[in-house]
C-alpha atoms as a PDB file:
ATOM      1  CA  UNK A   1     -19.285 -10.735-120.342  1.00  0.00           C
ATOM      2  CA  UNK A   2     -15.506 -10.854-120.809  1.00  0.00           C
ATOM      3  CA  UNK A   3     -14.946  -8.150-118.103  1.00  0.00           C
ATOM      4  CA  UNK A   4     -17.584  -9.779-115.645  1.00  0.00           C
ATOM      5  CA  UNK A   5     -15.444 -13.037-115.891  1.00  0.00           C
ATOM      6  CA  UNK A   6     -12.312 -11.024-115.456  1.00  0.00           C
ATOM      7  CA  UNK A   7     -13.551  -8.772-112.259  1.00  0.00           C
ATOM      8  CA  UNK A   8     -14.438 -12.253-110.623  1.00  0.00           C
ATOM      9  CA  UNK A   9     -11.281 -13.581-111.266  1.00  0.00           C
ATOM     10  CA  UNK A  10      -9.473 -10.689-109.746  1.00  0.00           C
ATOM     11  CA  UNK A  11     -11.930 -10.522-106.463  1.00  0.00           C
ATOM     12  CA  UNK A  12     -11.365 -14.291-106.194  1.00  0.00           C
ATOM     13  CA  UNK A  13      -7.139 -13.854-105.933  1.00  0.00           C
ATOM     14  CA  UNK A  14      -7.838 -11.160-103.513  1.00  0.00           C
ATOM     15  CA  UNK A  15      -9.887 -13.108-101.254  1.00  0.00           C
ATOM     16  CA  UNK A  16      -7.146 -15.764-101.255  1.00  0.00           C
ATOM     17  CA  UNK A  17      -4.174 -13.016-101.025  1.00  0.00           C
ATOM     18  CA  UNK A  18      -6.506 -11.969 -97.379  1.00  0.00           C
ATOM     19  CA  UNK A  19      -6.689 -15.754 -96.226  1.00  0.00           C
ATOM     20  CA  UNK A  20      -3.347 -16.557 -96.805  1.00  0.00           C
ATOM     21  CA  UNK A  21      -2.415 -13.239 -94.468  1.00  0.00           C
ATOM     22  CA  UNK A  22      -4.194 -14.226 -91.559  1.00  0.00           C
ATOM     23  CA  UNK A  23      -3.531 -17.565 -91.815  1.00  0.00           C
ATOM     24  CA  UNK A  24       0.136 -16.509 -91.248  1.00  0.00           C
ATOM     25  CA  UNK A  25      -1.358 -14.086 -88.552  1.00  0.00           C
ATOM     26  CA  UNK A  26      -2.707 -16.659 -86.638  1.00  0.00           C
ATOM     27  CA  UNK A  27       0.592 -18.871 -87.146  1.00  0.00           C
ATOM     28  CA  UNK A  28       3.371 -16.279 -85.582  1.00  0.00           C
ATOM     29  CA  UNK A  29       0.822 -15.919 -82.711  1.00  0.00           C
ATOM     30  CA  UNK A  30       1.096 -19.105 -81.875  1.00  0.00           C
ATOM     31  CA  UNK A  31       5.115 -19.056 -82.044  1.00  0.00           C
ATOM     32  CA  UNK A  32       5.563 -16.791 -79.018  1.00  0.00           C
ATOM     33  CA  UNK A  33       3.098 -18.955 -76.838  1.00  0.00           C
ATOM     34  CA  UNK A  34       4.730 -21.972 -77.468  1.00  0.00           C
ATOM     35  CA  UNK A  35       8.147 -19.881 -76.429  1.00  0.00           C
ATOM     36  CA  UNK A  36       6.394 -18.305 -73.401  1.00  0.00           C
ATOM     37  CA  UNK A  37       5.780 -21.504 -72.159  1.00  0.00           C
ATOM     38  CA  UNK A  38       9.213 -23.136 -72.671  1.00  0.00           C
ATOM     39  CA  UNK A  39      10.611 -20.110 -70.973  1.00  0.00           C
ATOM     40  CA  UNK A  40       7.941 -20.039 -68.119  1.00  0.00           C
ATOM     41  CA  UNK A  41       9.098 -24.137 -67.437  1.00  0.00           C
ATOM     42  CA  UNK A  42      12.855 -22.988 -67.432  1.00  0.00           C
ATOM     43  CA  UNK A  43      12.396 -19.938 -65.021  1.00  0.00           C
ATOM     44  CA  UNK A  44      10.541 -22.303 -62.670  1.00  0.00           C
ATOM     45  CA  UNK A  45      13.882 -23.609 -61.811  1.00  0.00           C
ATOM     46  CA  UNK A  46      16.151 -22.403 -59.125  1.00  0.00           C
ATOM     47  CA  UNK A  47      19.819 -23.279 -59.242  1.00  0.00           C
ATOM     48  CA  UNK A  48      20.894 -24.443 -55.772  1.00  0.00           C
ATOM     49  CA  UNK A  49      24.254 -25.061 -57.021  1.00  0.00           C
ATOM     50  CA  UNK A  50      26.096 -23.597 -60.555  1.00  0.00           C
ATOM     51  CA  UNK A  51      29.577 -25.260 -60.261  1.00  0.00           C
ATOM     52  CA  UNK A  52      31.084 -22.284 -59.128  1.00  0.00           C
ATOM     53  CA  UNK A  53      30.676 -21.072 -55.843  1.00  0.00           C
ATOM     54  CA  UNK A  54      28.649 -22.784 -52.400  1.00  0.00           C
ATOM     55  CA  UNK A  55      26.499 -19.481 -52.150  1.00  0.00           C
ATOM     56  CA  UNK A  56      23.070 -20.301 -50.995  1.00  0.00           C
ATOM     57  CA  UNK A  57      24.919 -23.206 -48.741  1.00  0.00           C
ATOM     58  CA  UNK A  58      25.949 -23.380 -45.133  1.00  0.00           C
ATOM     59  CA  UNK A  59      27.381 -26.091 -42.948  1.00  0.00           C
ATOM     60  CA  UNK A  60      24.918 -27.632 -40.289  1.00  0.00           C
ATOM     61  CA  UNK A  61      24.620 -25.167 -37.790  1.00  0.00           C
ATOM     62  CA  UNK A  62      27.505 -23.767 -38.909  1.00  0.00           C
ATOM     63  CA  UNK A  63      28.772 -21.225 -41.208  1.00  0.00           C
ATOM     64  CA  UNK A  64      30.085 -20.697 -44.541  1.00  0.00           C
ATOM     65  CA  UNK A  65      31.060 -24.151 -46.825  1.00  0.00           C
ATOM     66  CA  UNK A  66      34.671 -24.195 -47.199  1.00  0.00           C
ATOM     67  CA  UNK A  67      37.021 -26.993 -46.178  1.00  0.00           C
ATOM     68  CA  UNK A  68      36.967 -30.189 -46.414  1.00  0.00           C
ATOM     69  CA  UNK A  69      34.446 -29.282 -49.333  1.00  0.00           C
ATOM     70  CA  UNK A  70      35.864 -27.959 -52.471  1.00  0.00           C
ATOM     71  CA  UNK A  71      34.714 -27.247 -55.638  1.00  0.00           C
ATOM     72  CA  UNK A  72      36.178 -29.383 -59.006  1.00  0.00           C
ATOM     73  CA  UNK A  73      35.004 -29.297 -62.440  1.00  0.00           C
ATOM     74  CA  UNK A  74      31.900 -27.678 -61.949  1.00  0.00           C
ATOM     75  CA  UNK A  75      31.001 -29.955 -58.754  1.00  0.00           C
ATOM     76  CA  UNK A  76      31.306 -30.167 -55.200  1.00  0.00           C
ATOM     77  CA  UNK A  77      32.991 -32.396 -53.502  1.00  0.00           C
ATOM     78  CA  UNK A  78      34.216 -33.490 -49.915  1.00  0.00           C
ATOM     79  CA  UNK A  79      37.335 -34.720 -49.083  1.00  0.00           C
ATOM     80  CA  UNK A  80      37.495 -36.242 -45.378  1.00  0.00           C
ATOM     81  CA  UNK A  81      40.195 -34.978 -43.428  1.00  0.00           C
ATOM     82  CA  UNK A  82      42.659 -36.888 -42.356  1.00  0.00           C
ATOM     83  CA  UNK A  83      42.070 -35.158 -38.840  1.00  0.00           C
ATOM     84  CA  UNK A  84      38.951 -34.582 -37.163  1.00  0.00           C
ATOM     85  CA  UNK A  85      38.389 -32.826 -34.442  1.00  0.00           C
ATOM     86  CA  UNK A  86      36.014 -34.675 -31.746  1.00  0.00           C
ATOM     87  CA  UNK A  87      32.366 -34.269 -32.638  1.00  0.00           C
ATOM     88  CA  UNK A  88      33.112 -32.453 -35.923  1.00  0.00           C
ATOM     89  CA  UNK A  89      30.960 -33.076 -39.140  1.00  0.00           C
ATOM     90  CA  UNK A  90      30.861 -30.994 -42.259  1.00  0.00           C
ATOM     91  CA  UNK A  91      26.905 -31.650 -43.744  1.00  0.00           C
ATOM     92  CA  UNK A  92      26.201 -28.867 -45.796  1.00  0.00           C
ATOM     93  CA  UNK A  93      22.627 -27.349 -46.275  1.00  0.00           C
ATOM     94  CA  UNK A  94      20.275 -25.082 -47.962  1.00  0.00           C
ATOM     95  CA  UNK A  95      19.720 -21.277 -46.786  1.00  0.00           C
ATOM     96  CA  UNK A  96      16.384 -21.462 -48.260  1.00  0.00           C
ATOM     97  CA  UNK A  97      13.808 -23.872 -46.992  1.00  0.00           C
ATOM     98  CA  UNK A  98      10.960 -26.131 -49.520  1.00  0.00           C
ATOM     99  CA  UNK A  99       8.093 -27.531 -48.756  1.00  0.00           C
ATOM    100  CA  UNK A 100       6.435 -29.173 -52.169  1.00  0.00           C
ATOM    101  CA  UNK A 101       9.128 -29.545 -54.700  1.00  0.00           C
ATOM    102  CA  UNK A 102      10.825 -31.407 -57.150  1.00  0.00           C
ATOM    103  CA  UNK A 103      14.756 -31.745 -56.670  1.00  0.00           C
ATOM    104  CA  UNK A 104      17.335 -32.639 -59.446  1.00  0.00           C
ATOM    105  CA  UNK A 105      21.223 -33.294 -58.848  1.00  0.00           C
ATOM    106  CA  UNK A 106      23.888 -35.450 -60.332  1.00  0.00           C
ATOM    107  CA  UNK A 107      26.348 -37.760 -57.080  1.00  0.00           C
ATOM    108  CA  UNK A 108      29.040 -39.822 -57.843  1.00  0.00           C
ATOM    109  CA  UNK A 109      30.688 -41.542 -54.981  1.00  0.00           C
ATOM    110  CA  UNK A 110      33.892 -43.235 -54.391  1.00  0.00           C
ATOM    111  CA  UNK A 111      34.818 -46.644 -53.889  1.00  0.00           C
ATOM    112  CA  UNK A 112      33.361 -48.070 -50.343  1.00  0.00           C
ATOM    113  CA  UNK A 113      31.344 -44.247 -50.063  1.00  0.00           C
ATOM    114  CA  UNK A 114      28.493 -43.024 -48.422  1.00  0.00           C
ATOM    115  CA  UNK A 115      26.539 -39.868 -48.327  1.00  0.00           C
ATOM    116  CA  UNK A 116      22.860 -38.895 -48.086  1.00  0.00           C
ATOM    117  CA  UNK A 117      20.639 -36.588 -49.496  1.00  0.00           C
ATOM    118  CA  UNK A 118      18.213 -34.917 -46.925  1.00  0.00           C
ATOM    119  CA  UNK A 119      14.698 -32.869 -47.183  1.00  0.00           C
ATOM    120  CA  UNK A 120      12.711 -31.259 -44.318  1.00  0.00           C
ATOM    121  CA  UNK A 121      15.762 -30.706 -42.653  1.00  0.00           C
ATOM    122  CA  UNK A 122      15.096 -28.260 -39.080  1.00  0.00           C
ATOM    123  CA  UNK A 123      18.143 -26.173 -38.352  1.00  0.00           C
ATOM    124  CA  UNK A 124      18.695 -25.913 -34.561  1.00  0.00           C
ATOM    125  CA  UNK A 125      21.266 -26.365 -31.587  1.00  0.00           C
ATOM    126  CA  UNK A 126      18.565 -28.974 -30.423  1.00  0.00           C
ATOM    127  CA  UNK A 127      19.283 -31.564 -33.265  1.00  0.00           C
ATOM    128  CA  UNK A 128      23.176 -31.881 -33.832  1.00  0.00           C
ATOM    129  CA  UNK A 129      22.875 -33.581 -37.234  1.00  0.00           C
ATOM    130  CA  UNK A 130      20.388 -33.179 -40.336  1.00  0.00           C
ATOM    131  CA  UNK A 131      19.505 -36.740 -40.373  1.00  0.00           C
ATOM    132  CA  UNK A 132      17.412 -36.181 -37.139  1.00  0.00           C
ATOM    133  CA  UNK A 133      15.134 -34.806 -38.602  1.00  0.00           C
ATOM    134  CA  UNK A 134      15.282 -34.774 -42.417  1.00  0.00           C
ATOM    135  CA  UNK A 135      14.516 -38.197 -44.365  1.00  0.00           C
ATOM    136  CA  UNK A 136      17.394 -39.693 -46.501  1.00  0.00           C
ATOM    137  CA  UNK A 137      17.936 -40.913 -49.878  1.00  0.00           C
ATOM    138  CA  UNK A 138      20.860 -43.046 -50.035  1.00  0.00           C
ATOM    139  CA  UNK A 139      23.740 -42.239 -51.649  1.00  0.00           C
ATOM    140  CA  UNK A 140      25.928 -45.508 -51.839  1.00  0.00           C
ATOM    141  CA  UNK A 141      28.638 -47.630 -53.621  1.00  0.00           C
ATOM    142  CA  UNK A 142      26.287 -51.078 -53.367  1.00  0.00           C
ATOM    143  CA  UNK A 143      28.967 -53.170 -54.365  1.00  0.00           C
ATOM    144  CA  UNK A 144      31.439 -52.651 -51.981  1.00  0.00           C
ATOM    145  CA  UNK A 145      29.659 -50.451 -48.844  1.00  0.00           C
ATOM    146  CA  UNK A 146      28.960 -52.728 -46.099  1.00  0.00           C
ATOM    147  CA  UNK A 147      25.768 -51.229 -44.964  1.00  0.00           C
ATOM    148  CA  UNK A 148      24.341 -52.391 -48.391  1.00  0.00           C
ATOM    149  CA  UNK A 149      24.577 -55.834 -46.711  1.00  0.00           C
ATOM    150  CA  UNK A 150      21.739 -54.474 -44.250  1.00  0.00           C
ATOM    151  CA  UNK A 151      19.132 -54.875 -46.866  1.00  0.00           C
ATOM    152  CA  UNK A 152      17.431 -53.266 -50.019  1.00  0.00           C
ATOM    153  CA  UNK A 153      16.453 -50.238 -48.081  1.00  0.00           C
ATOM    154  CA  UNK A 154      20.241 -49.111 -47.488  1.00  0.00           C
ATOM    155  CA  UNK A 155      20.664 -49.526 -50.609  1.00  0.00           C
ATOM    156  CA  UNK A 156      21.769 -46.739 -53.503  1.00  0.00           C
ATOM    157  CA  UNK A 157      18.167 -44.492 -53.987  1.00  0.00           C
ATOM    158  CA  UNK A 158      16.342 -45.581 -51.692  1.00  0.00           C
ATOM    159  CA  UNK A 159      14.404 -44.026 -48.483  1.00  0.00           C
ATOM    160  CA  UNK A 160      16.660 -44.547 -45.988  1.00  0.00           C
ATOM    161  CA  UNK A 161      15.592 -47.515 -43.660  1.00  0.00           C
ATOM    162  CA  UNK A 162      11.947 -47.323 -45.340  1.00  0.00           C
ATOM    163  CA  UNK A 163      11.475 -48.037 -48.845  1.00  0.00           C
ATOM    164  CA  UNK A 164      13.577 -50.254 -51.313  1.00  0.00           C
ATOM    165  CA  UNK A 165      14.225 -49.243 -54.336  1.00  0.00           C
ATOM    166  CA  UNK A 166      11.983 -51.325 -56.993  1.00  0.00           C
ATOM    167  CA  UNK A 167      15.118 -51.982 -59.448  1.00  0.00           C
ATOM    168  CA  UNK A 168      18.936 -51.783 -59.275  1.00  0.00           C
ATOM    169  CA  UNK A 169      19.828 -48.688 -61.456  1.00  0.00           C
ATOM    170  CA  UNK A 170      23.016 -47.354 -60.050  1.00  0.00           C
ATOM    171  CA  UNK A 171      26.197 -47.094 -61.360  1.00  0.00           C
ATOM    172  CA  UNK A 172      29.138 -48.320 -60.039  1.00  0.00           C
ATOM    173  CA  UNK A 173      31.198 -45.961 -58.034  1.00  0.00           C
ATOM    174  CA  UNK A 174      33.175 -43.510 -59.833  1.00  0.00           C
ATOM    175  CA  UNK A 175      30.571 -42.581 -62.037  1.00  0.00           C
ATOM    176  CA  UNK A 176      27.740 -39.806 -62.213  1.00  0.00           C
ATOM    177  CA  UNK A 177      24.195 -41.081 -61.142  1.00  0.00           C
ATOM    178  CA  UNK A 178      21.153 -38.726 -61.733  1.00  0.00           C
ATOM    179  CA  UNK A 179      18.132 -38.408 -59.013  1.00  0.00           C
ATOM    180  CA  UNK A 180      14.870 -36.227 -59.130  1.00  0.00           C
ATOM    181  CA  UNK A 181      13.620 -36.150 -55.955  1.00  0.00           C
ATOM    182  CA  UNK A 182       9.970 -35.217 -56.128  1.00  0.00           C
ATOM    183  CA  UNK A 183       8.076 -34.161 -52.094  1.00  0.00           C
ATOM    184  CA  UNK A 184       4.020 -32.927 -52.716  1.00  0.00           C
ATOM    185  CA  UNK A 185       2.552 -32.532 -49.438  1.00  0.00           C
ATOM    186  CA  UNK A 186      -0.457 -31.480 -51.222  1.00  0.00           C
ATOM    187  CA  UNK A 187      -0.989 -34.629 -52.898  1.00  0.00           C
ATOM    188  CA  UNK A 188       0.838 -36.928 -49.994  1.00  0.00           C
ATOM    189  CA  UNK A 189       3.410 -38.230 -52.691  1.00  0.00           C
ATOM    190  CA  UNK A 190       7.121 -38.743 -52.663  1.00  0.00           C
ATOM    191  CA  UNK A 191       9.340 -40.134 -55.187  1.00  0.00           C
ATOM    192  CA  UNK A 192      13.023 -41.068 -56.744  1.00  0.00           C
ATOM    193  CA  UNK A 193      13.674 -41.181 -60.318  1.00  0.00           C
ATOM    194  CA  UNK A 194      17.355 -42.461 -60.431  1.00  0.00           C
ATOM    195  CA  UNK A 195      18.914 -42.604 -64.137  1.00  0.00           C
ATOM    196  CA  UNK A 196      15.466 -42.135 -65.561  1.00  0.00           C
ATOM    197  CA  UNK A 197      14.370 -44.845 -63.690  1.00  0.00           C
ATOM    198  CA  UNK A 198      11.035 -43.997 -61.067  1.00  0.00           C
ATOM    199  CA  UNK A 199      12.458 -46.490 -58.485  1.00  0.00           C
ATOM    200  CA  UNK A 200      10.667 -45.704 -55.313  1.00  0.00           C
ATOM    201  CA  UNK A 201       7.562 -44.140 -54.026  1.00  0.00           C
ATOM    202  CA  UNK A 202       5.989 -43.077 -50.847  1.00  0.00           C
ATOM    203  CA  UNK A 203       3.548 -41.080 -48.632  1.00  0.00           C
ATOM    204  CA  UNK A 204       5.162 -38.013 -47.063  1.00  0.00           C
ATOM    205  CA  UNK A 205       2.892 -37.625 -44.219  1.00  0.00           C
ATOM    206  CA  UNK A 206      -0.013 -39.157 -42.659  1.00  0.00           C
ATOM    207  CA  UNK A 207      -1.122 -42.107 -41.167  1.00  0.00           C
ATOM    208  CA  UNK A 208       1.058 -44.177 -44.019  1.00  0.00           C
ATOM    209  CA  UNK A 209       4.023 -42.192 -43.330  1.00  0.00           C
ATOM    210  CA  UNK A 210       3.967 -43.117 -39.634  1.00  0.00           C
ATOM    211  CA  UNK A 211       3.521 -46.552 -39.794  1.00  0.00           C
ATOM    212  CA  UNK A 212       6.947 -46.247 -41.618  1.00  0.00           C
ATOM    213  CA  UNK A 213       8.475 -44.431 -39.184  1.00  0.00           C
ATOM    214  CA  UNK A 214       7.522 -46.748 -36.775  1.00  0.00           C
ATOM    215  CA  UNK A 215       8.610 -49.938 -38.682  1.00  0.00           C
ATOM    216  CA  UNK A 216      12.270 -48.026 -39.179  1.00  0.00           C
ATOM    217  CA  UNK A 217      15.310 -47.275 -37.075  1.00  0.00           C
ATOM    218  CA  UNK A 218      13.661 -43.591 -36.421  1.00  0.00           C
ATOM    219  CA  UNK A 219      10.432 -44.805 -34.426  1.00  0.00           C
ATOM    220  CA  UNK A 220      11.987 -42.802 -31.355  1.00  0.00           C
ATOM    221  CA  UNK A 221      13.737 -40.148 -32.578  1.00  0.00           C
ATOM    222  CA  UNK A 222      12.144 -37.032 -31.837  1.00  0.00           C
ATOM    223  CA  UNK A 223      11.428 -34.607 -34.242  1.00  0.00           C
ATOM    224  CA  UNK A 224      12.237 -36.542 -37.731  1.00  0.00           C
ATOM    225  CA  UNK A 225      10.373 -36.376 -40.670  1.00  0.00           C
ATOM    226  CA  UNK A 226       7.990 -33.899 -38.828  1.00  0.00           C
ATOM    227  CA  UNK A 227       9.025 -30.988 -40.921  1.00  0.00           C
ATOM    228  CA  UNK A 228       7.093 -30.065 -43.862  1.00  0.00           C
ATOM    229  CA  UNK A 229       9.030 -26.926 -44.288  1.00  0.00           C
ATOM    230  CA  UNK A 230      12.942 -27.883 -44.206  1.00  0.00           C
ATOM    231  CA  UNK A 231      16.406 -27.338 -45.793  1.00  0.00           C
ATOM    232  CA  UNK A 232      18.059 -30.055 -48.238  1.00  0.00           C
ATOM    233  CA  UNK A 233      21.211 -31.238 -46.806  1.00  0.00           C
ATOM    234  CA  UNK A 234      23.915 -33.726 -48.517  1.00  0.00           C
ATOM    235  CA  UNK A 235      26.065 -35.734 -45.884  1.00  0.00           C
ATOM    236  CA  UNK A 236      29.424 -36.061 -44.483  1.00  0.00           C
ATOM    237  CA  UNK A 237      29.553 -39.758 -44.049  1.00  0.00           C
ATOM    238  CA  UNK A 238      33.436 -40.098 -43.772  1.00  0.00           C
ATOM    239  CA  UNK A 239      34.066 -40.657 -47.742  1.00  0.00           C
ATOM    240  CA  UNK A 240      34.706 -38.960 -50.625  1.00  0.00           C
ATOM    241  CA  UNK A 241      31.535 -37.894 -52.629  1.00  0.00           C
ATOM    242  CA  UNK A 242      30.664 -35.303 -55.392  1.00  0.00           C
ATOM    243  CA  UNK A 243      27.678 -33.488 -56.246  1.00  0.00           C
ATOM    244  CA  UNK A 244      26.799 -31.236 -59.199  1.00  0.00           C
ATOM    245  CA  UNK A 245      23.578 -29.625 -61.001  1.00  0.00           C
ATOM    246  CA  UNK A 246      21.781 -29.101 -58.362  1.00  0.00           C
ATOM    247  CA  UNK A 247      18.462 -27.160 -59.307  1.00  0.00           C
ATOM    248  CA  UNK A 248      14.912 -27.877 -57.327  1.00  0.00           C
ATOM    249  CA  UNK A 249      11.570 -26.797 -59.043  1.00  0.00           C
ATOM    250  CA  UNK A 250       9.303 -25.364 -56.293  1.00  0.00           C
ATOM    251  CA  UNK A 251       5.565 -26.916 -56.546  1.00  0.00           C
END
């Protein structure tokens, strides 16, 4: 009877020696998933910009990015020159073009500065300037700009001349500011998250998207926000700006 007791005993530890091993089993296949997936997330993003080189940028209808942008600590900036030549500007753009994506950059600005940041952007000798045809977030020292004066929608983050930002989150000039740009044609939504703050939000086409068009400065201009498919640009407004970390997450 002993023995019987004994062999039960044993068969029972076994059994529990078997669970424990596929328990762990089943635990280290989950590890790699949960790995797979962080990595898959991370790959989805394309740098645009590394902080070392303007490769995979161009000027406007131009060439290569070199003067008056340079590159500083890891970002690039522009530097007006003190000379410009009649009709010159120096926006830089994309060689690759988007359509649904999400966009994320840091832009600091100096005191009294302006600059833009463009999507949808149509490269051609028939528009002269990106903002003809790709929408603008503004990229603005509130405090001491004057064009701030011309209402909430010239304001730092918002669409240019359309929407208002919903609350004041920029820093003052001189310091780094944070936007994720998010365009889904697919769903018909656009927004700006500025310093972890969603601030504004938007149709990007449609029947919505024209009325604001219409209501704006660009009711005439031929050809704006009419490309799905377009470049990002960041403007030469005349003032010193910086921009760094610039990745975009295709959608």
């Amino acid at each position: 009877m002993k023995k019987a007791k004994l062999f039960l005993l044993v068969l029972l530890a076994i059994g529990c020696k078997q669970k424990d091993k596929e328990a762990n089993k089943e635990a280290n296949k989950e590890e790699p998933m949960s790995e797979t997936a962080e990595n898959t997330d991370e790959e989805a993003w394309q740098v645009l910009f590394d902080g070392t080189s303007f490769e995979g940028w161009h000027f406007y209808n131009g060439g290569e990015v070199g003067e008056p942008w340079k590159l500083e600590e890891g970002a690039m900036v522009f530097y007006p020159p003190e000379e410009r030549p009649e009709g010159a500007s120096y926006n830089i753009v994309t060689d690759e073009e988007f359509t649904n994506f999400e966009l994320s950059l840091e832009w600091k600005v100096s005191e009294g500065g302006n600059s833009g940041i463009f999507w949808g952007v149509h490269e051609s000798e028939q528009f002269g300037q990106p903002y003809q045809t790709g929408p603008e977030i503004q990229v603005l020292d509130d405090d001491r700009h004057p064009d701030a004066k011309n209402g909430t929608t010239h304001q730092a983050g918002a669409l240019y001349d359309m929407i208002a930002p919903s609350k004041k989150v920029v820093k003052p000039a001189g310091e780094w500011n944070e936007v994720i740009l998010t365009i889904n044609h697919e769903a018909n939504q656009g927004s700006v998250v500025m310093n972890g703050e969603k601030i504004v939000e938007f149709p990007v086409h449609g029947e919505e998207w024209d009325k604001m068009v219409a209501n704006s400065k660009f009711a005439d201009w031929e050809g704006f926000g009419e490309y799905r498919t377009g470049k990002i640009g960041l403007q030469d407004h005349g003032d010193v700006v910086a921009y760094r970390n610039i990745k975009i997450r295709r959608l």
